[in-house]
Protein backbone atom coordinates (compact mmCIF):
# COMPACT_ATOMS: atom_id res chain seq x y z
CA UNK A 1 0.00 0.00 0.00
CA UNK A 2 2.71 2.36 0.67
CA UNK A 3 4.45 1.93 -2.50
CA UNK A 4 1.26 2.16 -4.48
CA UNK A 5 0.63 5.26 -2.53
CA UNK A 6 4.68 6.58 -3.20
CA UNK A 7 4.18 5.85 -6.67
CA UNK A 8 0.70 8.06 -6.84
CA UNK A 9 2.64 10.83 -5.23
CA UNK A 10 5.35 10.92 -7.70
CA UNK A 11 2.86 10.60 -10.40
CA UNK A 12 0.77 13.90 -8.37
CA UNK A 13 3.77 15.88 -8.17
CA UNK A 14 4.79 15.17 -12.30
CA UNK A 15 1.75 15.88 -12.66
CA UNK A 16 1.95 19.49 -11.11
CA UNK A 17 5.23 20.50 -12.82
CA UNK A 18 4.01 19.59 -16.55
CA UNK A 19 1.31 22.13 -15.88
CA UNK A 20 4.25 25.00 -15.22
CA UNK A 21 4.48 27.58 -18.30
CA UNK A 22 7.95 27.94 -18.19
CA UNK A 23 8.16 24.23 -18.72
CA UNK A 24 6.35 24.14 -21.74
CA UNK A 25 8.45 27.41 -22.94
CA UNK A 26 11.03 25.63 -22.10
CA UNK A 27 10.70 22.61 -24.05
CA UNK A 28 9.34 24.86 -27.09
CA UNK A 29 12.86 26.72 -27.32
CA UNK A 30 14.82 23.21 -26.38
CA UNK A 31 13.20 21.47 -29.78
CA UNK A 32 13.59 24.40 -31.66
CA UNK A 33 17.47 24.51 -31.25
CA UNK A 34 17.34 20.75 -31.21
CA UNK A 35 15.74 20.52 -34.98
CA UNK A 36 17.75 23.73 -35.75
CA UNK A 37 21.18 22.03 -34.78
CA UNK A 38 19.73 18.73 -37.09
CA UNK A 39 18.80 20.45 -39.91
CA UNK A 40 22.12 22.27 -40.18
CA UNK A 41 23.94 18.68 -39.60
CA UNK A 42 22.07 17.65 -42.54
CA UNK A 43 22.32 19.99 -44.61
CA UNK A 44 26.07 20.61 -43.97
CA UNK A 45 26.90 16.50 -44.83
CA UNK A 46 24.46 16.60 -47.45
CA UNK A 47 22.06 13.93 -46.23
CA UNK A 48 18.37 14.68 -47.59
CA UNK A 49 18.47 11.96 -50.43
CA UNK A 50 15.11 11.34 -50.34
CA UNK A 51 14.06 15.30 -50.86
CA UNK A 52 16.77 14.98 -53.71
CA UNK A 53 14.42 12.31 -55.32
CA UNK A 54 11.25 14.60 -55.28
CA UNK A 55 13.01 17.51 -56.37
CA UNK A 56 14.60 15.61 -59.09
CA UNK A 57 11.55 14.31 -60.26
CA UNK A 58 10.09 17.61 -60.69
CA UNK A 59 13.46 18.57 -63.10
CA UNK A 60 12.93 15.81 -65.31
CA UNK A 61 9.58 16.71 -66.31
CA UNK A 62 10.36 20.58 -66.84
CA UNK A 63 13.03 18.95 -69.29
CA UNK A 64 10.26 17.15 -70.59
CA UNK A 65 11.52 13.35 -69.71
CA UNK A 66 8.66 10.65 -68.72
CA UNK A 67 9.72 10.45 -65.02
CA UNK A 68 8.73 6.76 -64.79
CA UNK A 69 10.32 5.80 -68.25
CA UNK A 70 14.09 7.48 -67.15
CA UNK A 71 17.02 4.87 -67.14
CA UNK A 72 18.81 4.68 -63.85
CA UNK A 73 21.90 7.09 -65.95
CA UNK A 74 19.90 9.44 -66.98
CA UNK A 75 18.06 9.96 -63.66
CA UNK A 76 21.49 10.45 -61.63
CA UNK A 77 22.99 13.19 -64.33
CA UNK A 78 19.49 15.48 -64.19
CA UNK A 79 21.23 17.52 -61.72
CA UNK A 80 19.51 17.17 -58.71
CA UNK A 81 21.31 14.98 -56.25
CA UNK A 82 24.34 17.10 -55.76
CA UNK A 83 27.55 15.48 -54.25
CA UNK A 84 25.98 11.98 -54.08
CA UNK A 85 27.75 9.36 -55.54
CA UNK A 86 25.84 7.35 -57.91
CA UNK A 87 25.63 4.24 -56.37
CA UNK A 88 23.90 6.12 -53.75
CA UNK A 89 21.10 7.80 -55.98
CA UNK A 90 17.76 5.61 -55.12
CA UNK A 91 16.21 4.82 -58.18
CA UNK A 92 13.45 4.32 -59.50
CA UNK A 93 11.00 7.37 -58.48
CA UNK A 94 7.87 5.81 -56.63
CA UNK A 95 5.10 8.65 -55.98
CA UNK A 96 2.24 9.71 -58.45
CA UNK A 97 2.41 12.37 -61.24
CA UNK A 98 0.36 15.28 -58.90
CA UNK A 99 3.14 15.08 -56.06
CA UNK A 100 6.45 15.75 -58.15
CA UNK A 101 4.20 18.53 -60.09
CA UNK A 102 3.84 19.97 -57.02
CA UNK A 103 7.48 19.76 -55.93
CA UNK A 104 8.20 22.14 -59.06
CA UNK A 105 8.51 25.77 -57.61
CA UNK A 106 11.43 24.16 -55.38
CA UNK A 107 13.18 23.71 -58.81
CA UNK A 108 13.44 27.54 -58.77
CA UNK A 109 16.21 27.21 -56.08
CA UNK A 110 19.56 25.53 -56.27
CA UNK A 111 19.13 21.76 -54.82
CA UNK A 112 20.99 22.09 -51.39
CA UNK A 113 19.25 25.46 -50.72
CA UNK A 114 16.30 24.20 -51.95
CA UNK A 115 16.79 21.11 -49.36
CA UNK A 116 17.58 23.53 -46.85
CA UNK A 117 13.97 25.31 -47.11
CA UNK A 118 12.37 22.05 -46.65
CA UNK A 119 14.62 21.11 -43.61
CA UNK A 120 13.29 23.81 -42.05
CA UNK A 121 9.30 23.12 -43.05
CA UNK A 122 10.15 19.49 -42.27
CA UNK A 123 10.55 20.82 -38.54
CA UNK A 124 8.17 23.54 -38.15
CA UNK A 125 5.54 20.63 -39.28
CA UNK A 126 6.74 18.15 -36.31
CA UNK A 127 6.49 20.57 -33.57
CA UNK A 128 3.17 21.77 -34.86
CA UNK A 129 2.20 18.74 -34.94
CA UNK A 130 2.84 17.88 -31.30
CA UNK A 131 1.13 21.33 -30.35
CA UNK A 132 -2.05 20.88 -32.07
CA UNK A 133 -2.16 17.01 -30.88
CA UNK A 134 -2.12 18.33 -27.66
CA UNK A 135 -4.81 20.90 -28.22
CA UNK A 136 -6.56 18.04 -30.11
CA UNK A 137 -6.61 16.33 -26.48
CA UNK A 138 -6.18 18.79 -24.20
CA UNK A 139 -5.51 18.59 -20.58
CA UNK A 140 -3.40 20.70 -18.15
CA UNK A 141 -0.50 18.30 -19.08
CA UNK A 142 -0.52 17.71 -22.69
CA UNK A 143 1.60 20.10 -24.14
CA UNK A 144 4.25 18.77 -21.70
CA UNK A 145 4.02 15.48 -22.86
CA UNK A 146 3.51 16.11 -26.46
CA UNK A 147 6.33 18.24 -26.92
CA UNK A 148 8.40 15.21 -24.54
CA UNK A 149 7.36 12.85 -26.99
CA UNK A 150 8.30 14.80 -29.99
CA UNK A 151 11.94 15.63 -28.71
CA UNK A 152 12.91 11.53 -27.57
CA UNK A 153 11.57 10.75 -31.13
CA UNK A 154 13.91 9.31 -33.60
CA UNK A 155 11.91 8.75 -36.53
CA UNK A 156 11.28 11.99 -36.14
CA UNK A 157 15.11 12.95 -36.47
CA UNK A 158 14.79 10.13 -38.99
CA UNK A 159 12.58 12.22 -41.21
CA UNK A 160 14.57 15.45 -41.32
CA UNK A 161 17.35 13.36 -42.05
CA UNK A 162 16.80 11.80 -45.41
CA UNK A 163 14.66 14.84 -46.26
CA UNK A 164 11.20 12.91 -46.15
CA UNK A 165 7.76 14.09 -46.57
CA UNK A 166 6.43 11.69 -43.17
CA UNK A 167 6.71 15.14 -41.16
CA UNK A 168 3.79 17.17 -43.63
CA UNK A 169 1.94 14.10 -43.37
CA UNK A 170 1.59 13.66 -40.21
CA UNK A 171 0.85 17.67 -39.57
CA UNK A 172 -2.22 16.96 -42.28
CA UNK A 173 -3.34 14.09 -40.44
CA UNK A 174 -3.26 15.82 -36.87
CA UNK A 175 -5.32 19.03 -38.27
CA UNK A 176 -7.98 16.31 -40.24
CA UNK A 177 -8.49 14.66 -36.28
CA UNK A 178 -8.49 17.88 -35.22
CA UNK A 179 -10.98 19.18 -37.45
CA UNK A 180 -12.86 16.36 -36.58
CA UNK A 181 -13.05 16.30 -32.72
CA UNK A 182 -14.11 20.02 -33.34
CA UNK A 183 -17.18 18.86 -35.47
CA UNK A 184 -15.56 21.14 -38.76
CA UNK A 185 -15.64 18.16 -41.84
CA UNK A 186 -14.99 19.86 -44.47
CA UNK A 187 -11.36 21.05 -43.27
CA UNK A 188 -11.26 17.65 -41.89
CA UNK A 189 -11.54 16.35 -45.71
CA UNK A 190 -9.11 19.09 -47.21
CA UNK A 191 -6.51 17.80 -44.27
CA UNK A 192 -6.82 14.28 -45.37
CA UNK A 193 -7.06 14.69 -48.88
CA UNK A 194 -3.97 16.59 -48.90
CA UNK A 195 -2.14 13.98 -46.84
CA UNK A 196 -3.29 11.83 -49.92
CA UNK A 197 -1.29 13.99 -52.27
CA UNK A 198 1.95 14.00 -49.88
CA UNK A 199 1.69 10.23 -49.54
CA UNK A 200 -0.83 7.34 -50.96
CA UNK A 201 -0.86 5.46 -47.65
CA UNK A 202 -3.83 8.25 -45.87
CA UNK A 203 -6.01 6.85 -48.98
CA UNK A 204 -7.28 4.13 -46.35
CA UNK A 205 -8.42 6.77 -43.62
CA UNK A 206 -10.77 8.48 -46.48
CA UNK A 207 -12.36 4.93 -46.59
CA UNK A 208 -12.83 4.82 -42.89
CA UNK A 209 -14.27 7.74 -42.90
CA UNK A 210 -16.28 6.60 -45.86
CA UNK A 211 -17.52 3.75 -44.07
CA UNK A 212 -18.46 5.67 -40.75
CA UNK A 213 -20.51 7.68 -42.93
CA UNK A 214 -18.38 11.32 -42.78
CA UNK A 215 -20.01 11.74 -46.18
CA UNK A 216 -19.07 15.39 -46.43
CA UNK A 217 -15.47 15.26 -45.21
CA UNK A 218 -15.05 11.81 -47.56
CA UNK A 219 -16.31 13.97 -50.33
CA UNK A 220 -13.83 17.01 -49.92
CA UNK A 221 -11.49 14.59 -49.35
CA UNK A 222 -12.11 12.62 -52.57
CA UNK A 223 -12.74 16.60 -54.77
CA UNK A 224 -9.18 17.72 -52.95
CA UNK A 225 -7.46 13.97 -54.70
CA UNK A 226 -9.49 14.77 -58.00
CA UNK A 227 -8.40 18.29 -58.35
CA UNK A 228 -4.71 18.20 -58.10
CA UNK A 229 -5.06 14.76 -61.15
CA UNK A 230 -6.76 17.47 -63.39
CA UNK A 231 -4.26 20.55 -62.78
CA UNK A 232 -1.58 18.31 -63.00
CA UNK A 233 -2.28 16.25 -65.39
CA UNK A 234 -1.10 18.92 -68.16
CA UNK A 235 1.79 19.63 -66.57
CA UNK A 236 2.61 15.77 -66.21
CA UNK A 237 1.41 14.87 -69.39
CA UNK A 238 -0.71 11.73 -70.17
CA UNK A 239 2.39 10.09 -70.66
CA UNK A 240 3.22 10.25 -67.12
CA UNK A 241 -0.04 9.50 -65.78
CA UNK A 242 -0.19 5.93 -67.89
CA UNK A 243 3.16 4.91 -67.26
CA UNK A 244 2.31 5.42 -63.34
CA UNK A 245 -0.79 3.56 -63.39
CA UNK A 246 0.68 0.82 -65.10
CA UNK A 247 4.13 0.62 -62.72
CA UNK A 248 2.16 1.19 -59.86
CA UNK A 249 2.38 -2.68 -58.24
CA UNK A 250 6.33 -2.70 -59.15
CA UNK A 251 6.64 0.80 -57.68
CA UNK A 252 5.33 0.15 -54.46
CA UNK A 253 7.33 -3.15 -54.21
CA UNK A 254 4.47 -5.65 -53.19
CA UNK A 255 5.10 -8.18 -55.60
CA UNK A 256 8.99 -8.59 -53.50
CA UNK A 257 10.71 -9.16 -50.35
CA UNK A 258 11.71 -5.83 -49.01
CA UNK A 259 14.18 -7.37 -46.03
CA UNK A 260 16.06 -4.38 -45.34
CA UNK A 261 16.97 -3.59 -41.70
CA UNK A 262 14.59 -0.19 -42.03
CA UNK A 263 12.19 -1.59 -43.30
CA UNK A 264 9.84 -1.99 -39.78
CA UNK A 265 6.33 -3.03 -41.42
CA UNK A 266 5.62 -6.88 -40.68
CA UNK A 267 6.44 -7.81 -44.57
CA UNK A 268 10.07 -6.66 -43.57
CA UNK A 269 9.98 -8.86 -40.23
CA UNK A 270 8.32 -12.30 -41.92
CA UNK A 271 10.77 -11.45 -44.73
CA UNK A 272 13.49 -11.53 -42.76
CA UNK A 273 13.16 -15.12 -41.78
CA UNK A 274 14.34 -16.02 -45.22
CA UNK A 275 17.45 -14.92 -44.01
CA UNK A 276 18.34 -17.97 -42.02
CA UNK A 277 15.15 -20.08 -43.20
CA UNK A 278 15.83 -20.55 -47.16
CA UNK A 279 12.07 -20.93 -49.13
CA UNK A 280 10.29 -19.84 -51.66
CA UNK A 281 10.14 -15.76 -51.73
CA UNK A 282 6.44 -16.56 -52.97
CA UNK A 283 5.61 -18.00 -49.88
CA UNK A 284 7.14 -15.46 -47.80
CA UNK A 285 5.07 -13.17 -49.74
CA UNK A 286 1.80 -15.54 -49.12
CA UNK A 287 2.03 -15.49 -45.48
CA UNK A 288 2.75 -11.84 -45.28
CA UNK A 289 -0.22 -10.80 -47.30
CA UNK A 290 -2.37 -13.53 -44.72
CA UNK A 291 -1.14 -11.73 -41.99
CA UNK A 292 -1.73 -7.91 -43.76
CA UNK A 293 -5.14 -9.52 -44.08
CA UNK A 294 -5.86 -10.52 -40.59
CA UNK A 295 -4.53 -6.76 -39.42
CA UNK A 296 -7.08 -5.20 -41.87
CA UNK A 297 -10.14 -7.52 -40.58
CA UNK A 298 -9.55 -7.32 -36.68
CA UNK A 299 -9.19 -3.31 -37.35
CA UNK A 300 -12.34 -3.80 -39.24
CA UNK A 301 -13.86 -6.03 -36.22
CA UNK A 302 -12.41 -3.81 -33.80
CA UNK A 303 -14.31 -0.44 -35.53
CA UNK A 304 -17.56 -2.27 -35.62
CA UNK A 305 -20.38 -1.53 -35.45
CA UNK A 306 -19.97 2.01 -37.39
CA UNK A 307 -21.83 3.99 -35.06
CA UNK A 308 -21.39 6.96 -31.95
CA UNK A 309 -18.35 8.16 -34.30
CA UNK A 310 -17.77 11.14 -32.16
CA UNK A 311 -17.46 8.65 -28.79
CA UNK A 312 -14.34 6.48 -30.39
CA UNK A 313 -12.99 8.35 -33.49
CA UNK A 314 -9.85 9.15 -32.01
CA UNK A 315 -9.11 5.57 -30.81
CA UNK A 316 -10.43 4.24 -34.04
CA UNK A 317 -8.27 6.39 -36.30
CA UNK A 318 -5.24 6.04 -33.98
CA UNK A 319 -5.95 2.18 -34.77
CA UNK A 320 -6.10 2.74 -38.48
CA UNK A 321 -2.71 4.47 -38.29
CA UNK A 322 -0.87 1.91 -36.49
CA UNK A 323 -2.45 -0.52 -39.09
CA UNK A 324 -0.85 0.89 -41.77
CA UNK A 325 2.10 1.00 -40.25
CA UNK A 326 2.41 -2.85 -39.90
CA UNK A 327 0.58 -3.90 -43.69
CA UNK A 328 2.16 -1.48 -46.16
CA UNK A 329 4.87 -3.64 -48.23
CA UNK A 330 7.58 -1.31 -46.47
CA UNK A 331 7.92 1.26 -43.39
CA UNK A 332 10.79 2.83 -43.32
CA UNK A 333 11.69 4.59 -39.62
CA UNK A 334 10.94 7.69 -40.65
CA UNK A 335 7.18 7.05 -41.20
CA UNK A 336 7.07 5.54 -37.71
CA UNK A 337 6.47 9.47 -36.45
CA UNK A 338 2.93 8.92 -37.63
CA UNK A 339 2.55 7.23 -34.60
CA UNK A 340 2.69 10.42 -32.87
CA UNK A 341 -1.10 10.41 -33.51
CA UNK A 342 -2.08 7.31 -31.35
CA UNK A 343 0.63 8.36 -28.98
CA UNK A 344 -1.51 11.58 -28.50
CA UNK A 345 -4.40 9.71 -28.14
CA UNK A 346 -3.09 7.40 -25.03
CA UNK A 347 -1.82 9.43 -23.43
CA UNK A 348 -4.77 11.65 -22.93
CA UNK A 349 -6.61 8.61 -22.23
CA UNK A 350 -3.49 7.90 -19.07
CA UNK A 351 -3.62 11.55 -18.01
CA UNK A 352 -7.40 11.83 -18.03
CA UNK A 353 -8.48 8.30 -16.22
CA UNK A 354 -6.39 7.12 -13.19
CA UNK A 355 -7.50 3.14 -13.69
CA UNK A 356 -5.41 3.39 -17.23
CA UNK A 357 -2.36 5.05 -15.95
CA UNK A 358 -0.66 1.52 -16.43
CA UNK A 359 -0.76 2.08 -19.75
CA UNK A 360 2.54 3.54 -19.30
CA UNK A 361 4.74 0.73 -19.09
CA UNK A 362 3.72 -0.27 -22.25
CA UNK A 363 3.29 2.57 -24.49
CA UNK A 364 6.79 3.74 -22.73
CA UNK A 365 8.13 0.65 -23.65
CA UNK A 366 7.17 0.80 -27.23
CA UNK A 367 8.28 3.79 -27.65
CA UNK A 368 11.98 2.67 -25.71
CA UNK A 369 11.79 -0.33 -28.93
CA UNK A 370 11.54 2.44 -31.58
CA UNK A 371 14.03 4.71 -31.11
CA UNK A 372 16.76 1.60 -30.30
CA UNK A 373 15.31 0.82 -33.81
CA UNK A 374 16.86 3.85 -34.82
CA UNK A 375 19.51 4.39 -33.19
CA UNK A 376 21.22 0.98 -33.22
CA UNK A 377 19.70 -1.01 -35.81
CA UNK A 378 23.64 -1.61 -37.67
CA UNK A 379 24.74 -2.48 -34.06
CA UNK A 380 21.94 -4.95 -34.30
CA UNK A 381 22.92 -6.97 -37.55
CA UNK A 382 24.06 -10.08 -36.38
CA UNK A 383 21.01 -10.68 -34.59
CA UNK A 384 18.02 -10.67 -37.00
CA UNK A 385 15.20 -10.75 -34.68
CA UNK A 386 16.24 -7.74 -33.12
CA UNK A 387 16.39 -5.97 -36.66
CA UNK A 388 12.83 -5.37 -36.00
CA UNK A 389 12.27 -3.89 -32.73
CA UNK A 390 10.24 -0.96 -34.33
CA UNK A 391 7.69 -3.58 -35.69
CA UNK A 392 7.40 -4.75 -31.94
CA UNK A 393 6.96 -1.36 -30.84
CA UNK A 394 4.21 -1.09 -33.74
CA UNK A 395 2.52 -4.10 -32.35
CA UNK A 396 2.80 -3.24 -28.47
CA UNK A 397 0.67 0.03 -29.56
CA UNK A 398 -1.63 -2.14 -31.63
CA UNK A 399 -2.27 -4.11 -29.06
CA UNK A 400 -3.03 -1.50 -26.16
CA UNK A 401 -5.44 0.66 -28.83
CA UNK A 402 -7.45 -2.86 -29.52
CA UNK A 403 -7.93 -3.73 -25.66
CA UNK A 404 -9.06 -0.03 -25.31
CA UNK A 405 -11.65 -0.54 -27.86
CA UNK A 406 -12.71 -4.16 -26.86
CA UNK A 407 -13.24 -2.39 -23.21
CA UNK A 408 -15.01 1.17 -24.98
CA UNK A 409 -17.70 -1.34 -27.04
CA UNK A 410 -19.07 -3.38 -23.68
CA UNK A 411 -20.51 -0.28 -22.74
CA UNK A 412 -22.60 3.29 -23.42
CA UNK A 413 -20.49 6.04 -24.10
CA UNK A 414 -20.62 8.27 -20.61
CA UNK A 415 -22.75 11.63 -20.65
CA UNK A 416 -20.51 13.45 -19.02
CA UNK A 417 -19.59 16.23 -21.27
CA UNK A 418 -15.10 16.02 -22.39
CA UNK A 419 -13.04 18.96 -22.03
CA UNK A 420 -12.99 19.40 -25.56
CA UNK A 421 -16.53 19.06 -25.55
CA UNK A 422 -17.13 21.53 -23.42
CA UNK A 423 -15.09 24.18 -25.16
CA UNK A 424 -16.56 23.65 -28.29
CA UNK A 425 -20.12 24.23 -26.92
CA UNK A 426 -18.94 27.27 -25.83
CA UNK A 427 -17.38 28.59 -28.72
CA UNK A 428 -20.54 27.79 -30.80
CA UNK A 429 -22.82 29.82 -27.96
CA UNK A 430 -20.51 32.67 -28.59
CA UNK A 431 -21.64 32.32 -32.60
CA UNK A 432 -25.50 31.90 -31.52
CA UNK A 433 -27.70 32.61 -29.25
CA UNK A 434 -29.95 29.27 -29.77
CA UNK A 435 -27.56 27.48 -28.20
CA UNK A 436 -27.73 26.09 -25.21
CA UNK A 437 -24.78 26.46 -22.46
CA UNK A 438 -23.48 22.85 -21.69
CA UNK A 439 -24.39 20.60 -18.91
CA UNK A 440 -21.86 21.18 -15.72
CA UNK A 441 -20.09 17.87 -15.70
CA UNK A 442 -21.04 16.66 -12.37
């Protein structure tokens, strides 16, 4: 009893000091030297390879190549991976027409200074990210933890690194569950139809919302995806657009074993195996695509029935973005910071409900799994199932967002009016004088 009650205490008095202004101040200036001392490490060894890719993309179709048609030679020579060796150039260029199209005005500037400008949005999107999450869930604490979180991230670092996109996807996704808790669908659907156009992966979350019946926001969602295929689609060319379509199952590598120590989705840890069990890679590939399957039906289970959307959409899309996490043919490290979003979402539900604080161990410890991931996955090499310690970390969070739901369904939603709730009633009687002030949460 005494250590349960020690334990409380330290967890009280925590509790207390993440509610201090200067703390959160404090850890606002900390990640912005942090990211600022990154991005100039990056930029200064030349590391964004990956924003090299988009950016060269965009040059070959001002120069009027087919991007998806280039040989490996010609791709390295356009220009646009300056000071990296050849060898090192990754080849071929995976993303749709609309994205590289958009990439174009970076063209205007020189490739490291145009690397440089993205560096920078790269990390203005990841710690507005963690702020609005925790407005998304707000609670005395939240900011505290969100911008902890953020700063012990390493796919997160990851990103910035290799000059990925992960960071303005995630920001999109944050403001569409944003938008959402705040009852506003039609910015939720031009959030996640943007996402869409930074990455193909969000495409799943407009069917979610599909099937829980957000018609309007699946509709903006779906015009937002439209729109930039018809204004790009001159600027592409047809060309382009056919050649994509038609590349599409080779681009995104499911027809193969992606084994690669990065790779952290569960097609790179069952493909791994073949490593010291010799088969069939078409078998490999036949049990991975079981198990995708059996991800995508017990998210589908745990969602069901599609109804009180409001009560559970922000354990439900957390779910969904683990999910894809674990059943896309490959997850690099970098696109682990999505998981930002169902880290928001626990730990409102630890900081809000005393019986769930235990949750910490194990969202602490998959977040512990990640980052050694990250940090010492070459250290790791001679011991292959430790290559995938970001896939367990994946799973752990899986796992604690799927009891959470199994426990939400046995029971009615309570009436007690959320914080966020609250405020939003507010706002609205501020915009109209038929409303009605909310009930005091007794």
């Amino acid at each position: 009893m005494k250590v349960h009650a020690d334990q409380t205490s330290l967890i009280d008095r925590l509790s207390a000091l993440a509610q201090a202004p200067w703390l959160r101040w404090l850890l606002v200036a900390a990640l912005v030297m942090l990211y600022t001392s990154w991005i100039g490490y990056v930029i200064h060894y030349n590391k964004p390879v990956d924003f090299y890719v988009y950016y060269s993309a965009a040059l070959a179709s001002h120069q009027g190549h087919n991007v998806y048609e280039l040989d490996a030679e010609t791709w390295g020579n356009l220009g646009g991976f300056p000071g990296i060796p050849f060898n090192d150039i990754p080849y071929p260029y995976r993303y749709p027409p609309f994205f590289y199209v958009g990439m174009t005005p970076f063209t205007l500037l020189p490739p490291r200074v145009a690397a440089t400008v993205w560096a920078l949005a790269s990390g203005v999107a990841l710690i507005g990210s963690a702020w609005l999450l925790s407005r998304t869930f707000h609670t005395p604490q939240s900011e505290v933890v969100m911008l902890v979180l953020l700063g012990l991230s390493v796919p997160a670092l990851a990103t910035v690194h290799v000059g990925q996109v992960t960071a303005l996807v995630l920001l999109c996704l944050v403001l569409s569950l944003y938008a959402y808790k705040k009852n506003r669908p039609v910015w939720a659907g031009l959030a996640l139809g943007a996402a869409v156009l930074l990455k193909l992966i969000p495409i799943a979350l407009v069917a979610y919302m599909f099937w829980r019946r957000q018609f309007k926001a699946t509709l903006v969602a779906v015009l937002v995806v439209v729109a930039a295929i018809l204004i790009s689609l001159p600027l592409a060319g047809l060309d382009d657009y056919t050649s994509y379509t038609r590349l599409a199952g080779v681009l995104a590598r499911a027809d193969v074993l992606t084994t690669t120590p990065p790779n952290q989705s569960l097609g790179g840890f069952i493909g791994r195996f073949s490593w010291f069990l010799p088969g069939d890679s078409a078998l490999y590939l036949k049990v991975i695509r079981v198990l995708n399957l059996c991800f995508v039906i017990a998210t589908i289970l745990l969602c069901w029935p599609p109804g009180d959307f409001a009560h559970r959409v922000s354990l439900e899309f957390g779910l969904v973005v683990v999910t894809l996490q674990l059943i896309t043919p490959f997850a690099w490290l970098h696109q682990l910071i999505l998981l930002l979003i169902p880290l928001g979402v626990l730990a409102y539900k630890i900081l809000t409900e005393k019986r769930k604080r235990f949750l910490v161990l194990p969202v602490a410890v998959a977040c512990v799994l990640i980052d050694i991931q990250g940090l010492f996955w070459h250290q790791l090499m001679p011991y292959t199932l430790l290559l995938s310690l970001g896939t367990y970390g994946t799973l752990i969070l899986w796992g604690v967002l799927a009891w959470l739901l199994l426990r939400n369904s046995r029971g009615p939603p309570s009436l007690a009016p959320q914080p966020d709730q609250m405020r939003f009633n507010v706002d609205n009687l501020k915009g109209s004088a038929r409303e009605q002030a909310p009930p005091r949460a007794t």
